[in-house]
N, C-alpha and C. Protein backbone atom coordinates (compact mmCIF):
# COMPACT_ATOMS: atom_id res chain seq x y z
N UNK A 1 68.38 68.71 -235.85
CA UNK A 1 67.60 69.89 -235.51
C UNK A 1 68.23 70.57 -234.32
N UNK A 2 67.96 71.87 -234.20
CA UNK A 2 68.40 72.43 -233.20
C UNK A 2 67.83 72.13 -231.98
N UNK A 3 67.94 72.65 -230.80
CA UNK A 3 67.77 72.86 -229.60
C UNK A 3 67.04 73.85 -229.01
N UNK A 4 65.60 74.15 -228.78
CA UNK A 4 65.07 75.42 -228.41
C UNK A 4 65.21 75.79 -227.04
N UNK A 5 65.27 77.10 -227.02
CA UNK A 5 66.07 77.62 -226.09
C UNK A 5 64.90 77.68 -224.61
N UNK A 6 65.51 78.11 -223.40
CA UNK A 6 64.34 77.84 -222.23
C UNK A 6 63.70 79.22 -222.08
N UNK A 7 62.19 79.36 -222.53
CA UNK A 7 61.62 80.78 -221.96
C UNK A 7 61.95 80.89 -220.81
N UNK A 8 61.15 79.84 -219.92
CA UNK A 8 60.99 80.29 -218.42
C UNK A 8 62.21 80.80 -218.20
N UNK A 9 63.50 80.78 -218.15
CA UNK A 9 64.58 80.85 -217.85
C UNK A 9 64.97 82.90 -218.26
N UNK A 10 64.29 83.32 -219.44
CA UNK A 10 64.44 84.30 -220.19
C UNK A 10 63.56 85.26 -219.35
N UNK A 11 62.52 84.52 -218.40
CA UNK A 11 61.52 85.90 -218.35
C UNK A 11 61.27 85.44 -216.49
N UNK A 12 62.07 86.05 -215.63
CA UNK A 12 62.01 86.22 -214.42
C UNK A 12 60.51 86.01 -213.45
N UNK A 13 60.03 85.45 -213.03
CA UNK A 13 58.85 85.76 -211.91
C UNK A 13 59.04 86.68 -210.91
N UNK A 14 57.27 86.97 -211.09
CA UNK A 14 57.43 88.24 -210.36
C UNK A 14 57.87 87.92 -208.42
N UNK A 15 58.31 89.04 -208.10
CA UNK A 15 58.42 88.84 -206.30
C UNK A 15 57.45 89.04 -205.73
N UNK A 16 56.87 88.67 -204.98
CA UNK A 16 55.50 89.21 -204.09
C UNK A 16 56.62 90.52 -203.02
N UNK A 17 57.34 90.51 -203.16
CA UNK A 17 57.99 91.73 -202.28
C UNK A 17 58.85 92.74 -203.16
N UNK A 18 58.57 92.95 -204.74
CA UNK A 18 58.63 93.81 -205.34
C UNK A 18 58.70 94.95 -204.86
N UNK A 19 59.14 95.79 -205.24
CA UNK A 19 58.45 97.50 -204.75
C UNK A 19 57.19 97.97 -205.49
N UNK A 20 57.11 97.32 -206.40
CA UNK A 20 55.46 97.34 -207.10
C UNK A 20 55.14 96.97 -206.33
N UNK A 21 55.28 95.93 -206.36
CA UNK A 21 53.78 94.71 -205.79
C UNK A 21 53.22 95.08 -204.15
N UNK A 22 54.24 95.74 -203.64
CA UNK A 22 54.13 96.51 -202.06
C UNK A 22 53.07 97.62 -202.20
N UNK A 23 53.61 98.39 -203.53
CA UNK A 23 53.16 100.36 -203.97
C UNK A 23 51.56 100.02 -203.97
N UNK A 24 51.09 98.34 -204.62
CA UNK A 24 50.22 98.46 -205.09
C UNK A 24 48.88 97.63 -203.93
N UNK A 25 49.83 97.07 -202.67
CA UNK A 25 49.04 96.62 -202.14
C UNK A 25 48.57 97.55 -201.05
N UNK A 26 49.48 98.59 -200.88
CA UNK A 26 49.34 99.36 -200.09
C UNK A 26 47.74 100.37 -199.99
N UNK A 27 47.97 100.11 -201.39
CA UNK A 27 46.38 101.19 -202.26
C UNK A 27 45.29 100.49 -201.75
N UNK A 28 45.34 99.25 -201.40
CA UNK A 28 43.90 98.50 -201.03
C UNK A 28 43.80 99.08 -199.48
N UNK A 29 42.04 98.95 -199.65
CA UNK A 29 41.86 99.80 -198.58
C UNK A 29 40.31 98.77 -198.14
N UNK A 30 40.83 98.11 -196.80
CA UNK A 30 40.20 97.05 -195.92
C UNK A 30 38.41 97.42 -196.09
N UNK A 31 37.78 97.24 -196.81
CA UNK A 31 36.05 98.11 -196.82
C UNK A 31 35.40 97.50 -195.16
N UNK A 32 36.24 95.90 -195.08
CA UNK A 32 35.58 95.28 -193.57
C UNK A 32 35.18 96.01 -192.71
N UNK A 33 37.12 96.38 -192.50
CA UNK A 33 37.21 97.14 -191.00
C UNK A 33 36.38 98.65 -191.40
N UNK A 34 36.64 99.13 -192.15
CA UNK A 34 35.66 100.19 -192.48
C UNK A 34 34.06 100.34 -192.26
N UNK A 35 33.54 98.59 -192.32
CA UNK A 35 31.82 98.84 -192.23
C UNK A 35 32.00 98.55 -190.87
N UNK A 36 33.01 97.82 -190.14
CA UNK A 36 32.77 97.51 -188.68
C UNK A 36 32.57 98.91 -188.09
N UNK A 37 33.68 99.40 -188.37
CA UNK A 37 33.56 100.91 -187.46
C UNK A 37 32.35 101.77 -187.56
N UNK A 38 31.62 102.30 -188.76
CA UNK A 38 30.78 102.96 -189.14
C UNK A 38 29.45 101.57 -188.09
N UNK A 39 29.74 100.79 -187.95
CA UNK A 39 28.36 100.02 -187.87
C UNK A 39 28.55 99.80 -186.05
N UNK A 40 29.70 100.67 -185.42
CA UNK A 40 29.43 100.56 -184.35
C UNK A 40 28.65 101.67 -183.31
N UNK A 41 27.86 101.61 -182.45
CA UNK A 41 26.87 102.92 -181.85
C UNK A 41 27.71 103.76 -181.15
N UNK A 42 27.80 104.85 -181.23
CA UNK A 42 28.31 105.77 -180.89
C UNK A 42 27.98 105.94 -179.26
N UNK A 43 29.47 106.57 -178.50
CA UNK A 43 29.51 106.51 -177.12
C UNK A 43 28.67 108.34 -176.74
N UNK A 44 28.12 108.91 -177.54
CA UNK A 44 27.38 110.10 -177.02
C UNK A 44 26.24 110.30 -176.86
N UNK A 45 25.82 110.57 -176.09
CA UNK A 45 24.32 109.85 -175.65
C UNK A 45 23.41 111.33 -176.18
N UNK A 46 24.05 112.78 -177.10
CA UNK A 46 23.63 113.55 -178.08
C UNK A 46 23.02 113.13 -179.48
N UNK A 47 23.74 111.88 -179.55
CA UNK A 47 22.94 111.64 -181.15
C UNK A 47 21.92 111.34 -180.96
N UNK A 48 21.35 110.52 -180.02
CA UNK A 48 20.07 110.07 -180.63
C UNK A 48 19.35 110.01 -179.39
N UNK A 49 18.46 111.02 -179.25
CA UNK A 49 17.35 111.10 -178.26
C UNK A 49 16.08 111.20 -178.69
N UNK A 50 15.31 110.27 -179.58
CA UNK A 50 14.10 110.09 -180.03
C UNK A 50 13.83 109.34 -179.16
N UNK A 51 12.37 109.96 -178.69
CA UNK A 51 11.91 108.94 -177.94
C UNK A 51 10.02 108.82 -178.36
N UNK A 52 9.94 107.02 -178.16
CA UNK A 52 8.80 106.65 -178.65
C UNK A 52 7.68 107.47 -178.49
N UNK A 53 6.88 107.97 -179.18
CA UNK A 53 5.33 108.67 -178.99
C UNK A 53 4.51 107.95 -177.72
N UNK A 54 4.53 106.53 -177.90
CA UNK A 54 3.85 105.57 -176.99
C UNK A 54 4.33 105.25 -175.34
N UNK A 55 5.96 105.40 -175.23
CA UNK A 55 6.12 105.23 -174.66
C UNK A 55 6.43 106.39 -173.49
N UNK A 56 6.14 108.01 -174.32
CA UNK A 56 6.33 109.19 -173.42
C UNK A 56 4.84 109.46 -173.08
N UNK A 57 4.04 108.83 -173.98
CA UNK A 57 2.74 109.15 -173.25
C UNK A 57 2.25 108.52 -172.30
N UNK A 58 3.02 107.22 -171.87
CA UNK A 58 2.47 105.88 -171.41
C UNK A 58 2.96 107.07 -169.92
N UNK A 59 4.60 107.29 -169.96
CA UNK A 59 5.32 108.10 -168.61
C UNK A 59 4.57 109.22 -168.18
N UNK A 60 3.95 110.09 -169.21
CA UNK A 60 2.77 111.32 -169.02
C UNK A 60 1.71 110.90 -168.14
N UNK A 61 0.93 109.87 -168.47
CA UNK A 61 -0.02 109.10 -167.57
C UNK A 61 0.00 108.12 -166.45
N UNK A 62 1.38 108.14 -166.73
CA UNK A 62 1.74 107.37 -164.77
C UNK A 62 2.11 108.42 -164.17
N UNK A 63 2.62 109.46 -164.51
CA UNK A 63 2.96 110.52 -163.77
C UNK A 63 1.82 111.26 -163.17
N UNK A 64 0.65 111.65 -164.33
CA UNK A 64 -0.50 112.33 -164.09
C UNK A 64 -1.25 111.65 -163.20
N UNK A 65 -1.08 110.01 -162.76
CA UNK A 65 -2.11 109.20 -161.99
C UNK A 65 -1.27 109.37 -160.49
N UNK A 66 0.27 109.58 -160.72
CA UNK A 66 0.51 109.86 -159.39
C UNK A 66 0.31 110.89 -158.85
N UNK A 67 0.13 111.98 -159.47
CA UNK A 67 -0.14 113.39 -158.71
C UNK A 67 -1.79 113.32 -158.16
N UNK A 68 -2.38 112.62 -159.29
CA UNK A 68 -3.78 112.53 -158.40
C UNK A 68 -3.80 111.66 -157.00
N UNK A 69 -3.31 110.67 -157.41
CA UNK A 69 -2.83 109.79 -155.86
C UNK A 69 -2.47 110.58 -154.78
N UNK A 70 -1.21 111.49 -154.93
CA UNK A 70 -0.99 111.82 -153.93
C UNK A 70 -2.02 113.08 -153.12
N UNK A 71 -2.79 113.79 -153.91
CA UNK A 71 -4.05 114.60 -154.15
C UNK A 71 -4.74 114.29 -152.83
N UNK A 72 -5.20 112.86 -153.75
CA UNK A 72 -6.65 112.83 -152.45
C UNK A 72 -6.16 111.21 -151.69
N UNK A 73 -4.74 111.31 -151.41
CA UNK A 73 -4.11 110.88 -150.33
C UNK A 73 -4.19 112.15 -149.29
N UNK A 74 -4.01 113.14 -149.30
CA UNK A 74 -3.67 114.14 -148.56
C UNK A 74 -5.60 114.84 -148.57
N UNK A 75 -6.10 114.63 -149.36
CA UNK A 75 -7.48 115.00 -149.40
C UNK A 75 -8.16 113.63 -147.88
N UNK A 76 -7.72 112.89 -148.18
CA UNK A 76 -8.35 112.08 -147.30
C UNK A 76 -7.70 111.77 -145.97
N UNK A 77 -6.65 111.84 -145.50
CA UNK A 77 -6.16 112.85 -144.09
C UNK A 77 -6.58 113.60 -143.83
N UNK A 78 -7.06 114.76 -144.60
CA UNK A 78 -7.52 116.18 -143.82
C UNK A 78 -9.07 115.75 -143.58
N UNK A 79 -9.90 114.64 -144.55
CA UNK A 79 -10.74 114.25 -143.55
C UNK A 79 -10.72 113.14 -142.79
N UNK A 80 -10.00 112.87 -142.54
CA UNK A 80 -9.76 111.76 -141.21
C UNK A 80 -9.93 112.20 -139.94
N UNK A 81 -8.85 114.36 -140.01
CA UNK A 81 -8.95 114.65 -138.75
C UNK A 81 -10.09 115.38 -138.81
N UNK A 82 -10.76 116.17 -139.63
CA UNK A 82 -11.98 116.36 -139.19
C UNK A 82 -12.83 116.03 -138.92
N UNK A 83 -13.01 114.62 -139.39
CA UNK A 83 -14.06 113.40 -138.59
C UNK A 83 -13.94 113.35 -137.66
N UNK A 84 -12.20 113.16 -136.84
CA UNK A 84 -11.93 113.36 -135.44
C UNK A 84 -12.15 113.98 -134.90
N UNK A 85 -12.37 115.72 -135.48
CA UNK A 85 -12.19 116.40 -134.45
C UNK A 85 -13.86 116.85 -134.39
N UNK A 86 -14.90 116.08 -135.54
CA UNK A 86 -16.03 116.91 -135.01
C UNK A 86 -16.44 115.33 -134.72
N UNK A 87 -16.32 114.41 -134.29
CA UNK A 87 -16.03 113.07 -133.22
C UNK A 87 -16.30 114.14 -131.58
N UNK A 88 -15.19 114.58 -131.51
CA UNK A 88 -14.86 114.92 -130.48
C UNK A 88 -15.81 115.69 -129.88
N UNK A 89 -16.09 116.84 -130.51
CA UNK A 89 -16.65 118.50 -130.32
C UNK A 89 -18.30 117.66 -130.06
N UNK A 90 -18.85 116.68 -131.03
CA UNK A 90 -19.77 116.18 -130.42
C UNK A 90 -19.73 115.92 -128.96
N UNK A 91 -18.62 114.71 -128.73
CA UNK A 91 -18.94 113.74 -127.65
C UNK A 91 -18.26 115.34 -126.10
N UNK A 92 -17.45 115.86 -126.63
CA UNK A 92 -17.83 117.00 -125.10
C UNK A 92 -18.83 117.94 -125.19
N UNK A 93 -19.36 117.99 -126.08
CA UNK A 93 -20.26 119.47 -125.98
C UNK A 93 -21.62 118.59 -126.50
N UNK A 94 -21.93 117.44 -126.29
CA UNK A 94 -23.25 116.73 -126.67
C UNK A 94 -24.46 117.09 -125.42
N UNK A 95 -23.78 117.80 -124.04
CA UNK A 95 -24.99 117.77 -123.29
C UNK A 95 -24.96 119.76 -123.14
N UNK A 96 -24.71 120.26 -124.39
CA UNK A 96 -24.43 122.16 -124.23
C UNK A 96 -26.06 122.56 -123.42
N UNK A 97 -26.92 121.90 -124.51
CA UNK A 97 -28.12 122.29 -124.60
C UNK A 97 -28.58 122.34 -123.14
N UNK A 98 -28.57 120.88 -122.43
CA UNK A 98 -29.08 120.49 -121.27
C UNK A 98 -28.21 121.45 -120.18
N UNK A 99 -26.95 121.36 -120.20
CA UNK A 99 -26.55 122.23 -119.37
C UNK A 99 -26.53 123.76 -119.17
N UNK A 100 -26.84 124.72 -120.01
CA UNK A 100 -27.29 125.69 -120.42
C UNK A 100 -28.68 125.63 -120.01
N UNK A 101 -29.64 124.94 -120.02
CA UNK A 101 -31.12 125.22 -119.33
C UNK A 101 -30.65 125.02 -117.59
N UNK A 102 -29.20 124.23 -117.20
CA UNK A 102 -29.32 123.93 -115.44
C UNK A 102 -28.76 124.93 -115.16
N UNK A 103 -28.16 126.29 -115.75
CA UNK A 103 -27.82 126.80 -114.90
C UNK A 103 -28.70 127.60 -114.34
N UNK A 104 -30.05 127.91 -114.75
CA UNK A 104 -30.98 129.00 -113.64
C UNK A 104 -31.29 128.46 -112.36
N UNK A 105 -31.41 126.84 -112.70
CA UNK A 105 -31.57 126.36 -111.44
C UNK A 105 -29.98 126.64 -110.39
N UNK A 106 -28.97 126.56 -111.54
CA UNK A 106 -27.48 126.95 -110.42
C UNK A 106 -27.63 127.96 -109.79
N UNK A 107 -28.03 129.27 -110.27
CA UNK A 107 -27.89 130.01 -110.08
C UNK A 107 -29.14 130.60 -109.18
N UNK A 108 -30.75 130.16 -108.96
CA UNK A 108 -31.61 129.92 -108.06
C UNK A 108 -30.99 128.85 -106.38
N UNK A 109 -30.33 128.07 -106.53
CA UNK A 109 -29.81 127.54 -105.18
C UNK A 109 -28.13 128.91 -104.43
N UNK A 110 -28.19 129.68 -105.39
CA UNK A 110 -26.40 129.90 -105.28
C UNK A 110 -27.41 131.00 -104.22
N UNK A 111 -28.38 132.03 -104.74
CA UNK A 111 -29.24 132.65 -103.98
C UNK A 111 -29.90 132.62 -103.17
N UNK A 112 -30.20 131.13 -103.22
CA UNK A 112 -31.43 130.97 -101.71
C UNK A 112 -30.17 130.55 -100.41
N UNK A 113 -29.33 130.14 -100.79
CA UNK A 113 -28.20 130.33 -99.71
C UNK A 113 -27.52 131.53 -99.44
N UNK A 114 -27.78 132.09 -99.90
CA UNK A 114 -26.64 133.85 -99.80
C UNK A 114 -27.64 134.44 -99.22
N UNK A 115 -29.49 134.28 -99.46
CA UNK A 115 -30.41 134.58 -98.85
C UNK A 115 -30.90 133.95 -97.93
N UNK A 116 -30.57 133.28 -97.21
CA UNK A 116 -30.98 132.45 -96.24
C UNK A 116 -31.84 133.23 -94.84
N UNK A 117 -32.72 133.05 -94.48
CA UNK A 117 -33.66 134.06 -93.76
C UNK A 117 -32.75 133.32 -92.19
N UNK A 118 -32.75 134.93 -91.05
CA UNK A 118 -32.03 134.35 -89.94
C UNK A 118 -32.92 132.94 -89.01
N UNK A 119 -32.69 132.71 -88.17
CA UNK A 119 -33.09 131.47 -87.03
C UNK A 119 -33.45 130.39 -88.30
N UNK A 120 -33.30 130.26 -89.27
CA UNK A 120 -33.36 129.17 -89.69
C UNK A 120 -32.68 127.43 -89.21
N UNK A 121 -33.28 126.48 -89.26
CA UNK A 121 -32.46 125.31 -88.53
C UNK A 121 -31.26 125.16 -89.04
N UNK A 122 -30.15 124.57 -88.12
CA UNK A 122 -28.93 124.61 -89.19
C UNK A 122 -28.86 123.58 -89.61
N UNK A 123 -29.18 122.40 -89.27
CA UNK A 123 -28.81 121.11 -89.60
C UNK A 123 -29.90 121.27 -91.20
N UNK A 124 -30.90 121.77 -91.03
CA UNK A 124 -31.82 122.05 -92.43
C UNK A 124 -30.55 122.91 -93.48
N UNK A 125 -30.15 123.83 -93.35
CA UNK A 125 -29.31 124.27 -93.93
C UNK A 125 -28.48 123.65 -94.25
N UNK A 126 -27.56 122.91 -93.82
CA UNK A 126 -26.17 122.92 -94.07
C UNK A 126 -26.70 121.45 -95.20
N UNK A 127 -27.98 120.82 -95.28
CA UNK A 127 -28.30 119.76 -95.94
C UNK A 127 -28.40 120.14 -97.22
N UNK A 128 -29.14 121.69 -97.50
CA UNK A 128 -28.99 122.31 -98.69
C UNK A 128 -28.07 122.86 -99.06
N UNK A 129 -27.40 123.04 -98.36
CA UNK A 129 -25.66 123.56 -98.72
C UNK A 129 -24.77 121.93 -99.28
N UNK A 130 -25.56 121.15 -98.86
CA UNK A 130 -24.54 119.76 -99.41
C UNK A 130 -25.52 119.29 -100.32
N UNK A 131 -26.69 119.67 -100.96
CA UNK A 131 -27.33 119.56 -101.94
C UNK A 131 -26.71 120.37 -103.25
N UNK A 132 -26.52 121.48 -103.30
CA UNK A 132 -25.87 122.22 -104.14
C UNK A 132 -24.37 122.48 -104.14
N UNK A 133 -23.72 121.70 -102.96
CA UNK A 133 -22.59 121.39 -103.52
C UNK A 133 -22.63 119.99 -104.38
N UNK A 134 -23.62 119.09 -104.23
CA UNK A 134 -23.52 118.09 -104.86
C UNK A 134 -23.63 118.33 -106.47
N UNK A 135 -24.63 119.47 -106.67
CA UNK A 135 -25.07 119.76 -108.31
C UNK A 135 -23.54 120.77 -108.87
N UNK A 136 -23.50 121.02 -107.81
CA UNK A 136 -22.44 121.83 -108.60
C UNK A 136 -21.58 120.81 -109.06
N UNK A 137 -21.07 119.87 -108.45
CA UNK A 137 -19.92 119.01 -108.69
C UNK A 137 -19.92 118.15 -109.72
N UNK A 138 -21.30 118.17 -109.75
CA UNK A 138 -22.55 116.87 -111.24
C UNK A 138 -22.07 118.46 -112.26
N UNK A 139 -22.03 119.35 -112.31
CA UNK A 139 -21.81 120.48 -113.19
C UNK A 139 -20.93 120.05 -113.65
N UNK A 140 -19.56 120.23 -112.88
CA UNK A 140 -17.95 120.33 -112.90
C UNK A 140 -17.35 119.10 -113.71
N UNK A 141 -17.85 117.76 -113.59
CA UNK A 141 -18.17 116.17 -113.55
C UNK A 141 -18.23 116.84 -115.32
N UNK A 142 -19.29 117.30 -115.92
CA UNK A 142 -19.59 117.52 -117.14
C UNK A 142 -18.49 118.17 -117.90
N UNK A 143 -17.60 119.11 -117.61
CA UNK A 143 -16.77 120.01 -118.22
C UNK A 143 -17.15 121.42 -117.63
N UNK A 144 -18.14 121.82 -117.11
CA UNK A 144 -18.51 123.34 -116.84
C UNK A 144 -17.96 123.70 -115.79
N UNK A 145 -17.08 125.37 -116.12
CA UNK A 145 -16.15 125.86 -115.18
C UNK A 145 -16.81 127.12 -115.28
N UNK A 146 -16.70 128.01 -114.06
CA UNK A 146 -17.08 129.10 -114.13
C UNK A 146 -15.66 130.00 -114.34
N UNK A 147 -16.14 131.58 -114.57
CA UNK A 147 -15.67 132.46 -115.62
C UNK A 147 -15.10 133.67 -114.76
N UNK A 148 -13.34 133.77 -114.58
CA UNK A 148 -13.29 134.25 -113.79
C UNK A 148 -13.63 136.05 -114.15
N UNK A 149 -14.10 136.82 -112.86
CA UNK A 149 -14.49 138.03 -113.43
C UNK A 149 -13.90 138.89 -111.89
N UNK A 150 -13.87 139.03 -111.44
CA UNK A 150 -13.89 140.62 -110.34
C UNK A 150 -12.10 140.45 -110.63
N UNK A 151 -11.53 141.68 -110.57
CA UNK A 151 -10.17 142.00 -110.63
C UNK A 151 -9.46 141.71 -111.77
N UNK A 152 -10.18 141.13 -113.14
CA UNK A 152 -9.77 140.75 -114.16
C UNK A 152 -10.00 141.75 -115.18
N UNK A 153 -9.32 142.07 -116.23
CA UNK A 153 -9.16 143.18 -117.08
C UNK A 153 -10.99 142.63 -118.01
N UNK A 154 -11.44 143.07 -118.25
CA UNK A 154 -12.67 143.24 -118.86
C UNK A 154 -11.98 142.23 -120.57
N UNK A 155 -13.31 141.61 -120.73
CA UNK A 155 -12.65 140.92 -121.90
C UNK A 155 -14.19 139.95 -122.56
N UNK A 156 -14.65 141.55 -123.60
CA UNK A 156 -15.97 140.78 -124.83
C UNK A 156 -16.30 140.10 -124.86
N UNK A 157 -15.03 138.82 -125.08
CA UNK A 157 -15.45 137.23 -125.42
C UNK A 157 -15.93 136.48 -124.17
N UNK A 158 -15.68 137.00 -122.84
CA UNK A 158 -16.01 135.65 -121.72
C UNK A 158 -17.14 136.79 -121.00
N UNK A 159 -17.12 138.02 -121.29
CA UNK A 159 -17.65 139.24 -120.33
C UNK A 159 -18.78 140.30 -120.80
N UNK A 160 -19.78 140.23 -120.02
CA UNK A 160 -21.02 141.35 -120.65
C UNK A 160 -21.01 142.23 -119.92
N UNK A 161 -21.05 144.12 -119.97
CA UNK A 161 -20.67 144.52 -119.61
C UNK A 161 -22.83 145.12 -119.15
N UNK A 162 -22.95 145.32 -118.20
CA UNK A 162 -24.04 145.85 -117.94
C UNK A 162 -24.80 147.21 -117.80
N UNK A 163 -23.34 147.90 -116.58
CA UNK A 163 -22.76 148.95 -115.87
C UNK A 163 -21.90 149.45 -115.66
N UNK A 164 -21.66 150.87 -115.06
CA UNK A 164 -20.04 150.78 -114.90
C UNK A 164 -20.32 151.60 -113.85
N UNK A 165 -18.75 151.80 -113.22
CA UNK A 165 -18.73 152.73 -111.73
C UNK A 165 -17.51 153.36 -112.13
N UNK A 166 -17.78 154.77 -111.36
CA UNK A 166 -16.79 155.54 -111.77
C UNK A 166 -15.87 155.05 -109.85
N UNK A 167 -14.31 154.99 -110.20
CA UNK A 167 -13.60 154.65 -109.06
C UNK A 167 -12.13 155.08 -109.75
N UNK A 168 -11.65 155.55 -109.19
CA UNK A 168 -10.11 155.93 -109.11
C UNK A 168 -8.95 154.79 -108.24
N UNK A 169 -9.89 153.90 -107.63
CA UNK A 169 -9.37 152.92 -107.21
C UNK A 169 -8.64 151.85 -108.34
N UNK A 170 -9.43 151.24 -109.18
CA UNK A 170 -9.23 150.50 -110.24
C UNK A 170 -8.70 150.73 -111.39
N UNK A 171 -7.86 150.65 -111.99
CA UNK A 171 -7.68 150.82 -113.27
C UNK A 171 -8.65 150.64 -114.45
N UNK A 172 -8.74 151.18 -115.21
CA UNK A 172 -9.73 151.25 -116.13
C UNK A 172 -10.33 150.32 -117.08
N UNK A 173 -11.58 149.89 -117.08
CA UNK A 173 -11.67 148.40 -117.95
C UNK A 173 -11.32 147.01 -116.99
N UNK A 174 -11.38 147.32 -115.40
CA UNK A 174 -10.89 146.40 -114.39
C UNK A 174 -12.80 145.85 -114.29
N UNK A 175 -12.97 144.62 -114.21
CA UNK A 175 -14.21 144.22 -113.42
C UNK A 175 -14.33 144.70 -111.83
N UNK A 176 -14.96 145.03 -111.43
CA UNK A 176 -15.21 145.58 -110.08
C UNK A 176 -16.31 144.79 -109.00
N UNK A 177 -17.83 144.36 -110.28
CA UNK A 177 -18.41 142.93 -109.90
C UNK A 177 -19.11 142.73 -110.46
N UNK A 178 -19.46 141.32 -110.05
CA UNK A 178 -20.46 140.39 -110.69
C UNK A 178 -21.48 140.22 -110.50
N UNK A 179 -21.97 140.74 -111.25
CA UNK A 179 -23.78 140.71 -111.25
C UNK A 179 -24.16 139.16 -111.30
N UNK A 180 -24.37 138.16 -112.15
CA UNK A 180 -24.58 137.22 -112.64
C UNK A 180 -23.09 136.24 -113.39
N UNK A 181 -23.05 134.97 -112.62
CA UNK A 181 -21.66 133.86 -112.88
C UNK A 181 -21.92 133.11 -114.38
N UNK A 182 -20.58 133.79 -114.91
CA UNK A 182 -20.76 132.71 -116.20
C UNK A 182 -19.97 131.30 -116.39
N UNK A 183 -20.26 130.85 -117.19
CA UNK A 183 -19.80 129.77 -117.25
C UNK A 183 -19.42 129.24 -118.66
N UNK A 184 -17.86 128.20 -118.75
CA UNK A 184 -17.45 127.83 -119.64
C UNK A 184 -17.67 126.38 -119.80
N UNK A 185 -17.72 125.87 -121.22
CA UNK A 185 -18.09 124.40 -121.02
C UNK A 185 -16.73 123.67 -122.18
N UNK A 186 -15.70 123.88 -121.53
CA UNK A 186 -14.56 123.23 -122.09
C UNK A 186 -13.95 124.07 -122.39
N UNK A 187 -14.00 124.59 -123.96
CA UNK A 187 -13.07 125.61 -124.11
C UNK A 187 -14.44 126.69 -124.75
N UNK A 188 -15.52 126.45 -124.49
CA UNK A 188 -16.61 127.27 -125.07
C UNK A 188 -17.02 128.09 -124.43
N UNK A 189 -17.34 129.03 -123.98
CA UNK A 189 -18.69 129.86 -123.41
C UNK A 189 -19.57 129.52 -123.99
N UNK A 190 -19.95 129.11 -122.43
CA UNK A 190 -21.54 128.90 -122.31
C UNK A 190 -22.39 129.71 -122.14
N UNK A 191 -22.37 130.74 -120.99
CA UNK A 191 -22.42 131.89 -121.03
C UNK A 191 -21.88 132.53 -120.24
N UNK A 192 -21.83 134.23 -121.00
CA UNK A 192 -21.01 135.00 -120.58
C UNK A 192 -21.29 135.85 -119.12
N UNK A 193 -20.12 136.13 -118.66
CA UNK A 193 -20.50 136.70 -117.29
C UNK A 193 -20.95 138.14 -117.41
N UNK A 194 -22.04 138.34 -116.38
CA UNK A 194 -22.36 140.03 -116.68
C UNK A 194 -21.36 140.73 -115.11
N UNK A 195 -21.39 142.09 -115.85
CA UNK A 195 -20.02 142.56 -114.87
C UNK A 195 -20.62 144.10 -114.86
N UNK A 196 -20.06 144.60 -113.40
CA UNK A 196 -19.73 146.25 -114.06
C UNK A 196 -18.11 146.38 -114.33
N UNK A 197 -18.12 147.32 -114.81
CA UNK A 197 -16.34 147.57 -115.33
C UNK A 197 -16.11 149.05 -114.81
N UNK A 198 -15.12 148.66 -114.21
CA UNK A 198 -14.65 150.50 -113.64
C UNK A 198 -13.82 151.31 -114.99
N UNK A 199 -14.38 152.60 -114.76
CA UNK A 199 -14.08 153.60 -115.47
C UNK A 199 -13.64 154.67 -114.48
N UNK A 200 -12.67 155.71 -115.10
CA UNK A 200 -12.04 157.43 -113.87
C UNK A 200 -13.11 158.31 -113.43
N UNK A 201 -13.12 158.63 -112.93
CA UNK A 201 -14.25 159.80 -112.34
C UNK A 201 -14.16 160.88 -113.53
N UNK A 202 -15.63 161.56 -113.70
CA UNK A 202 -15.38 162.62 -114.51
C UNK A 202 -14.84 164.10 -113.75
N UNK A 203 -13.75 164.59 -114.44
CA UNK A 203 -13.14 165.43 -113.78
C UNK A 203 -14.13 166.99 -113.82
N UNK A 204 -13.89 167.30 -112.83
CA UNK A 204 -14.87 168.33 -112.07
C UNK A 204 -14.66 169.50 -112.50
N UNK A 205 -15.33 170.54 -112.91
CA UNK A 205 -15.04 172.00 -113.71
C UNK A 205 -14.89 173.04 -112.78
C-alpha cells in the first residue's frame, strides 16, 4: 500500500502576527475602559446642581430663625438701656415734686433777708443768714441749681418773660432783671425764671 501524504505539513498555521490577524484585532474596541470613563463624575460643578427639597428648606428655616435671633437680640438691648435710663431719671428726679413745693419757702427766706428791718440784732441775723445758707446747700446737695438770667440773651426754655424796658443800653432780647429765681433740677427745669427783657426805645416822630 501506499504511503499517505502529511496534511498538517500542506496547510500552514495561522500567525497571531499576520497582517490579518493585527487588521482584525485592531477593530476590537475595549467596552471596559469605555464604561470606566462614562462612569466617572465629572470635574464641573455645572452639571449637576439639584438640590434636595428637604434639605433647602431645612437652610430656609435656620436662616429665618437667625434673623429672628438677631431681631430681638437687638430688641432686647434697646430695652436694657431704657430700663437704665428710666432707672436713672427716676432715682435723680424722684424728689421733683418735694422740691418744687421748697422753693416758696427758698424764695420767702431769700426776702426776709434782702428785707431785713434796720437796728435789728446782728448776732439774730447773721443766725438766719446761716439758716438759709444751710437750706440752700440741702437744695444744691439734691441736684437744684439756679438759672442764670440778668445779662444773658433771653431764652423760652429756662426764661418767662413778664415785662420789658425800653433801653438803648442793652442789646435786644438781653435780660435786664429778675423778678423771681428759677431753678434747674439736673438737666430739667424746674422752674423757669421770670425776667424783663430789654427792647430799643420807640423812635420819636
Amino acid at each position: 500500500m501506499g504511503k499517505k501524504p502529511n496534511m498538517s505539513s500542506q496547510h500552514p498555521s495561522a500567525d497571531p502576527t499576520t497582517p490579518g490577524s493585527e487588521k482584525s484585532r485592531k477593530g476590537v474596541i475595549d467596552t471596559r475602559a469605555s464604561s470606566a470613563t462614562e462612569s466617572e463624575p465629572s470635574g464641573d460643578p455645572k452639571v449637576d446642581q439639584t438640590v434636595d427639597p428637604a434639605l433647602q428648606a431645612a437652610r430656609d428655616e435656620a436662616q429665618a430663625t437667625f434673623g429672628r435671633y438677631q431681631r430681638l437680640a437687638a430688641d432686647f438691648e434697646n430695652y436694657k438701656r431704657r430700663t437704665r435710663q428710666d432707672l436713672t431719671d427716676r432715682t435723680q428726679y424722684a424728689n421733683e415734686e418735694l422740691l418744687r413745693k421748697l422753693l416758696p419757702i427758698q424764695d420767702n427766706l431769700q426776702r426776709a433777708l434782702e428785707h431785713a428791718p434796720e437796728g435789728i440784732d446782728r448776732n439774730w441775723f447773721e443766725g438766719i443768714k446761716l439758716v438759709a445758707r444751710q437750706f440752700d446747700e440741702l437744695l444744691q446737695a439734691q441736684g437744684l441749681s439756679a438759672i442764670p438770667a440778668v445779662g444773658e440773651k433771653f431764652d423760652p426754655a429756662q426764661h418767662e418773660a413778664i415785662a420789658s424796658e425800653e433801653t438803648d443800653e442793652h442789646e435786644e432780647g438781653t435780660v435786664v432783671e429778675e423778678v423771681q429765681p428759677g431753678y434747674r433740677l439736673h438737666n430739667r427745669v424746674l422752674r423757669p425764671t421770670l425776667v424783663k427783657v430789654a427792647h430799643p426805645p420807640a423812635l420819636k416822630s
